[in-house]
N, C-alpha and C. Protein backbone atom coordinates (compact mmCIF):
# COMPACT_ATOMS: atom_id res chain seq x y z
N UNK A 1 -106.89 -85.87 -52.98
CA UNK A 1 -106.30 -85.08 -54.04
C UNK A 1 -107.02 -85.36 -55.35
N UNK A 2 -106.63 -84.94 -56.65
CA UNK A 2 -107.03 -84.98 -57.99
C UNK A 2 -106.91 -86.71 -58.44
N UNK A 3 -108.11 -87.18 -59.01
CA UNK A 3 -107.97 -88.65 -59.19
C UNK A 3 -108.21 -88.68 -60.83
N UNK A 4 -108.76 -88.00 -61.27
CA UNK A 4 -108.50 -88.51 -62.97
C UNK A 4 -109.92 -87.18 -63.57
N UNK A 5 -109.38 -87.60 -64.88
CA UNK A 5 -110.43 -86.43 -65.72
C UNK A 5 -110.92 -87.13 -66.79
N UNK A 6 -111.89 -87.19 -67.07
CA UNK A 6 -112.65 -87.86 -67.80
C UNK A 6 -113.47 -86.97 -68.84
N UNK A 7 -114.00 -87.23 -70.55
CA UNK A 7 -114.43 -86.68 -71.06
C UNK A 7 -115.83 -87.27 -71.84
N UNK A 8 -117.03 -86.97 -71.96
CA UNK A 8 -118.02 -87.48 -72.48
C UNK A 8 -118.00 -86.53 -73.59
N UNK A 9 -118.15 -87.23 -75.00
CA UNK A 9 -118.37 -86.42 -75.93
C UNK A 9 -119.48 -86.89 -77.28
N UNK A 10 -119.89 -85.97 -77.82
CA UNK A 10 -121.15 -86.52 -78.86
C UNK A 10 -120.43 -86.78 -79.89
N UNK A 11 -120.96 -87.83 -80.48
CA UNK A 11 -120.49 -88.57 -82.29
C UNK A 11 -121.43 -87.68 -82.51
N UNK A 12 -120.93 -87.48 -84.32
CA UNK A 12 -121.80 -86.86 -85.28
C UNK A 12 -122.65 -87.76 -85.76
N UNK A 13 -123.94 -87.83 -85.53
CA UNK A 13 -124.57 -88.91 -86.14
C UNK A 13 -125.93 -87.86 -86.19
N UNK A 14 -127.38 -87.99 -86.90
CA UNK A 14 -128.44 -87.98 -87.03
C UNK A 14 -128.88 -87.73 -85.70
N UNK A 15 -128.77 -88.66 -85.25
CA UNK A 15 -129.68 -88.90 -84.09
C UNK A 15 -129.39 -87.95 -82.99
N UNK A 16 -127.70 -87.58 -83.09
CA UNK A 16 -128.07 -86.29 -81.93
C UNK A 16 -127.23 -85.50 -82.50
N UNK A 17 -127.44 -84.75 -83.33
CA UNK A 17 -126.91 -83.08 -83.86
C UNK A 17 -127.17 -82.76 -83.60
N UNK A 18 -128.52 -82.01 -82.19
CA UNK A 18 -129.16 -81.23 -81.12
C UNK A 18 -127.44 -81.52 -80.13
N UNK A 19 -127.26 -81.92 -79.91
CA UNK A 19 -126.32 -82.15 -78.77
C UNK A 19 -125.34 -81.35 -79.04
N UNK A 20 -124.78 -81.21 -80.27
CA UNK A 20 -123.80 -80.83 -80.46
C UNK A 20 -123.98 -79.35 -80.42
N UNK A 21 -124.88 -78.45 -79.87
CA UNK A 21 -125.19 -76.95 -79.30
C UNK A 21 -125.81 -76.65 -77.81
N UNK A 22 -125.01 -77.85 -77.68
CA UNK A 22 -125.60 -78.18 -75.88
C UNK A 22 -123.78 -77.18 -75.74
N UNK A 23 -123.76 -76.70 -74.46
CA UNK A 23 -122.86 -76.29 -73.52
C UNK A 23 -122.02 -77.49 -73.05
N UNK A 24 -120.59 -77.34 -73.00
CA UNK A 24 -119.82 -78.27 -72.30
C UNK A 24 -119.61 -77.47 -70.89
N UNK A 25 -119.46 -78.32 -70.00
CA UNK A 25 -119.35 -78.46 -68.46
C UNK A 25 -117.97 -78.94 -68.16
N UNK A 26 -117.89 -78.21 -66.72
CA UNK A 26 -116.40 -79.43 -66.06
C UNK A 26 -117.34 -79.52 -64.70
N UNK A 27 -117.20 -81.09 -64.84
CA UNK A 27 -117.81 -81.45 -63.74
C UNK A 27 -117.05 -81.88 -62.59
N UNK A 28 -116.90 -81.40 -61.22
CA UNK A 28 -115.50 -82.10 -60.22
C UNK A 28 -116.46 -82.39 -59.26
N UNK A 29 -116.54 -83.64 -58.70
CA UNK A 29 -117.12 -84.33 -57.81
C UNK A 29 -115.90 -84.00 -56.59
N UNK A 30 -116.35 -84.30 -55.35
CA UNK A 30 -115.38 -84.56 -54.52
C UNK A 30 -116.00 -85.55 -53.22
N UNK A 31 -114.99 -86.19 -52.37
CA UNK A 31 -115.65 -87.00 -51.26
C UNK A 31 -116.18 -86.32 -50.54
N UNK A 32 -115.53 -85.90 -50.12
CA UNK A 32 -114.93 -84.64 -48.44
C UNK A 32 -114.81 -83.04 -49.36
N UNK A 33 -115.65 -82.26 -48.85
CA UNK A 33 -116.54 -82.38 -48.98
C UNK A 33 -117.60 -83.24 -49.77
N UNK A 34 -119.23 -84.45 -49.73
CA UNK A 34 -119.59 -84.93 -50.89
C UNK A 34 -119.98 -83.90 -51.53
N UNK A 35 -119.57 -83.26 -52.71
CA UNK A 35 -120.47 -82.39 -53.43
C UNK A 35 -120.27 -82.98 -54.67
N UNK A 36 -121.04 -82.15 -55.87
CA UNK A 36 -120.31 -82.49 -57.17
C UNK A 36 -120.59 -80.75 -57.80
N UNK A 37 -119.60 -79.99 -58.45
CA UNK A 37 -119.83 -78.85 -58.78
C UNK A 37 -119.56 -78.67 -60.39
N UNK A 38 -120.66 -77.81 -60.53
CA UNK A 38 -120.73 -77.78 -61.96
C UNK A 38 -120.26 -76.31 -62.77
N UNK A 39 -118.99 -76.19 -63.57
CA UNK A 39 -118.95 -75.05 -63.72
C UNK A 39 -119.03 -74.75 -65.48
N UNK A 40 -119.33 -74.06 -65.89
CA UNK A 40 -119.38 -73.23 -67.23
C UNK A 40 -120.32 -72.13 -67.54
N UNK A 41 -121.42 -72.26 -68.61
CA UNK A 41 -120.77 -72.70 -69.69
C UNK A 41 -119.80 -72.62 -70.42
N UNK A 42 -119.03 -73.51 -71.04
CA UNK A 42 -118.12 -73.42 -72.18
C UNK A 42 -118.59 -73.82 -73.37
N UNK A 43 -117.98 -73.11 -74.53
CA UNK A 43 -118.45 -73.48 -75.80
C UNK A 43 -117.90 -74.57 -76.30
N UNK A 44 -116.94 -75.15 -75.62
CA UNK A 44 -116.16 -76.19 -76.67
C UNK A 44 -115.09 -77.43 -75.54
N UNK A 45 -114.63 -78.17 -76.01
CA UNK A 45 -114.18 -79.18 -75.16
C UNK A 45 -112.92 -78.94 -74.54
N UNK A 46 -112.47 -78.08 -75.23
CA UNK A 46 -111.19 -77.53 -74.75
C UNK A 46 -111.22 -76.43 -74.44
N UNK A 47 -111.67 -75.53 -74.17
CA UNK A 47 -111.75 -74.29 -73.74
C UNK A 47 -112.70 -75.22 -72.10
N UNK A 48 -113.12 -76.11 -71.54
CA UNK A 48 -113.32 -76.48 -70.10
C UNK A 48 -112.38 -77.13 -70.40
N UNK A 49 -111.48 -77.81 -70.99
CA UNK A 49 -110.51 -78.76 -70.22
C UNK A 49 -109.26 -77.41 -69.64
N UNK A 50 -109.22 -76.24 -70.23
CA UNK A 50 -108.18 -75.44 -70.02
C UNK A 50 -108.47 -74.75 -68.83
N UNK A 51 -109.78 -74.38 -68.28
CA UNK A 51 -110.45 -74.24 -67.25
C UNK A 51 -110.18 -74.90 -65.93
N UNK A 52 -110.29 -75.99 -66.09
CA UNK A 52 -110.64 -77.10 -65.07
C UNK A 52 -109.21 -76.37 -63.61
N UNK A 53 -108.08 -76.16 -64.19
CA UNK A 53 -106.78 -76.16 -63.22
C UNK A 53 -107.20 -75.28 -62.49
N UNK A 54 -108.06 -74.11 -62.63
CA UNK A 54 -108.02 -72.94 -61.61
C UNK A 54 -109.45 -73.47 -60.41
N UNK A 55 -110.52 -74.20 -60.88
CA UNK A 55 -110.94 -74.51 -60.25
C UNK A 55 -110.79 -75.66 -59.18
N UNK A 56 -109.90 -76.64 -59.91
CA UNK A 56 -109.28 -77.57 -59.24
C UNK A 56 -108.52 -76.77 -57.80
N UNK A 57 -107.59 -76.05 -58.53
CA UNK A 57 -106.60 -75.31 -57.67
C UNK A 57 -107.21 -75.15 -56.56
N UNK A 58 -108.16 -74.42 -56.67
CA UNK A 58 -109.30 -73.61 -55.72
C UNK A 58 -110.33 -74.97 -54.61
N UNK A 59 -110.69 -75.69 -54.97
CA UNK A 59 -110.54 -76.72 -54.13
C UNK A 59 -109.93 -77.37 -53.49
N UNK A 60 -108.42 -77.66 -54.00
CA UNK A 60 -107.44 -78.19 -53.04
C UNK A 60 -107.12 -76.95 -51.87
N UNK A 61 -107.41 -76.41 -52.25
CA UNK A 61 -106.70 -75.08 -51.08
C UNK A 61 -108.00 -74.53 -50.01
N UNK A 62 -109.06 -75.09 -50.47
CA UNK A 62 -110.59 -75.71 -49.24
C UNK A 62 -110.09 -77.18 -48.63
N UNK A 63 -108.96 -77.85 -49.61
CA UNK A 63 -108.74 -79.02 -48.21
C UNK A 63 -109.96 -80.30 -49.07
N UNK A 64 -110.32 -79.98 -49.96
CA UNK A 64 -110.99 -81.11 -50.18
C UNK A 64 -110.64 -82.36 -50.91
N UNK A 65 -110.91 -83.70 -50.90
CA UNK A 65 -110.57 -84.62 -51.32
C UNK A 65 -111.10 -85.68 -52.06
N UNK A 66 -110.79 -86.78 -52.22
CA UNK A 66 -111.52 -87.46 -53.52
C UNK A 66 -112.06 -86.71 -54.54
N UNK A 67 -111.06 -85.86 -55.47
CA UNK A 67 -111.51 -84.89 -56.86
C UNK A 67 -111.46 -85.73 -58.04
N UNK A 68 -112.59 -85.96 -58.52
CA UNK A 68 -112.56 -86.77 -59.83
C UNK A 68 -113.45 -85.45 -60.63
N UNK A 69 -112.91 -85.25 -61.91
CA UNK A 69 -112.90 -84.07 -63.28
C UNK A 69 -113.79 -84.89 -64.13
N UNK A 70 -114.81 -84.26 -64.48
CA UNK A 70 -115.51 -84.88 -65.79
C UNK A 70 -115.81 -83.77 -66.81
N UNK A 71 -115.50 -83.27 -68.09
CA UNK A 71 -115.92 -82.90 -69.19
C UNK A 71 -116.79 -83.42 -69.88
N UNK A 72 -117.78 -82.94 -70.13
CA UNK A 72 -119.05 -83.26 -70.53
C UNK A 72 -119.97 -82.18 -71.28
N UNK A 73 -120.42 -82.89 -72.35
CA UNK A 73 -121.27 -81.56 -72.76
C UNK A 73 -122.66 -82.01 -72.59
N UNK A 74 -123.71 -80.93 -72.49
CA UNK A 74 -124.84 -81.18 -71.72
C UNK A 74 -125.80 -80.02 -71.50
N UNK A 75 -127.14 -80.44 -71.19
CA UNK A 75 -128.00 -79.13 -70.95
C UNK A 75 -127.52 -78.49 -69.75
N UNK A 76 -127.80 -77.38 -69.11
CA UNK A 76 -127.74 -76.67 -68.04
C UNK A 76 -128.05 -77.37 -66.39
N UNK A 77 -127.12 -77.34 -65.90
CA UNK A 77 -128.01 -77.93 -64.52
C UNK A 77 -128.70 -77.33 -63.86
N UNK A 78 -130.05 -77.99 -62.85
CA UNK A 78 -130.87 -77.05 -61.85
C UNK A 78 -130.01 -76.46 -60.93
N UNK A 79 -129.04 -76.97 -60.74
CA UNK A 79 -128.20 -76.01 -59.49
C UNK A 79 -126.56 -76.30 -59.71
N UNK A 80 -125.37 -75.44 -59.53
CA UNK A 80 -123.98 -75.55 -60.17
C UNK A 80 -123.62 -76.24 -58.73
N UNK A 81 -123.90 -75.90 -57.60
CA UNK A 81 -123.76 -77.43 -56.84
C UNK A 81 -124.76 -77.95 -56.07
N UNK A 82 -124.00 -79.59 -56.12
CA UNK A 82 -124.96 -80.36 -55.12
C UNK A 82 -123.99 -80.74 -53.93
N UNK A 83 -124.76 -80.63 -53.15
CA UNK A 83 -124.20 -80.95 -51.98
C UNK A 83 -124.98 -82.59 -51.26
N UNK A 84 -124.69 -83.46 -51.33
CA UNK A 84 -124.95 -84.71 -50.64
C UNK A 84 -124.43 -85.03 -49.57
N UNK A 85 -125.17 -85.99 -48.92
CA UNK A 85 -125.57 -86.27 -47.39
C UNK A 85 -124.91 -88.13 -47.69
């Protein structure tokens, strides 16, 4: 089932004000299936945390397990899932 949600977020500092026009992500890993799936973009941290329930939803009802939620903002990924072995 759903194990926790977690959020990575940028300080305002110098050093990365590029970041802060990066895309936020919801990231949901799962065991069973191993995947980790990446969905957005979203513009803002809360507009994916408000997100996250329908996709969640939509996994539990594939039966899958060990769901850990990460919010994160970030460049684009090469692929919205991975599937691991």
């Amino acid at each position: 089932m759903f194990e926790s949600t977690s959020f990575v977020t940028s300080q305002q500092s110098s050093s990365n004000i590029k970041k802060t026009r990066l895309p936020w992500w919801v990231i949901i890993q799962t065991t069973i299936p191993y995947c980790t799936y990446y969905f957005g973009p979203f513009n803002n941290a809360k507009e994916a945390q408000l997100s996250q329930y329908g996709y969640l939803e939509d996994l539990m009802e594939e039966k899958a397990h060990g769901i850990s939620v990460q919010i994160k903002q970030s460049r684009p990924p090469q692929s919205l899932t991975l599937y691991e072995e």
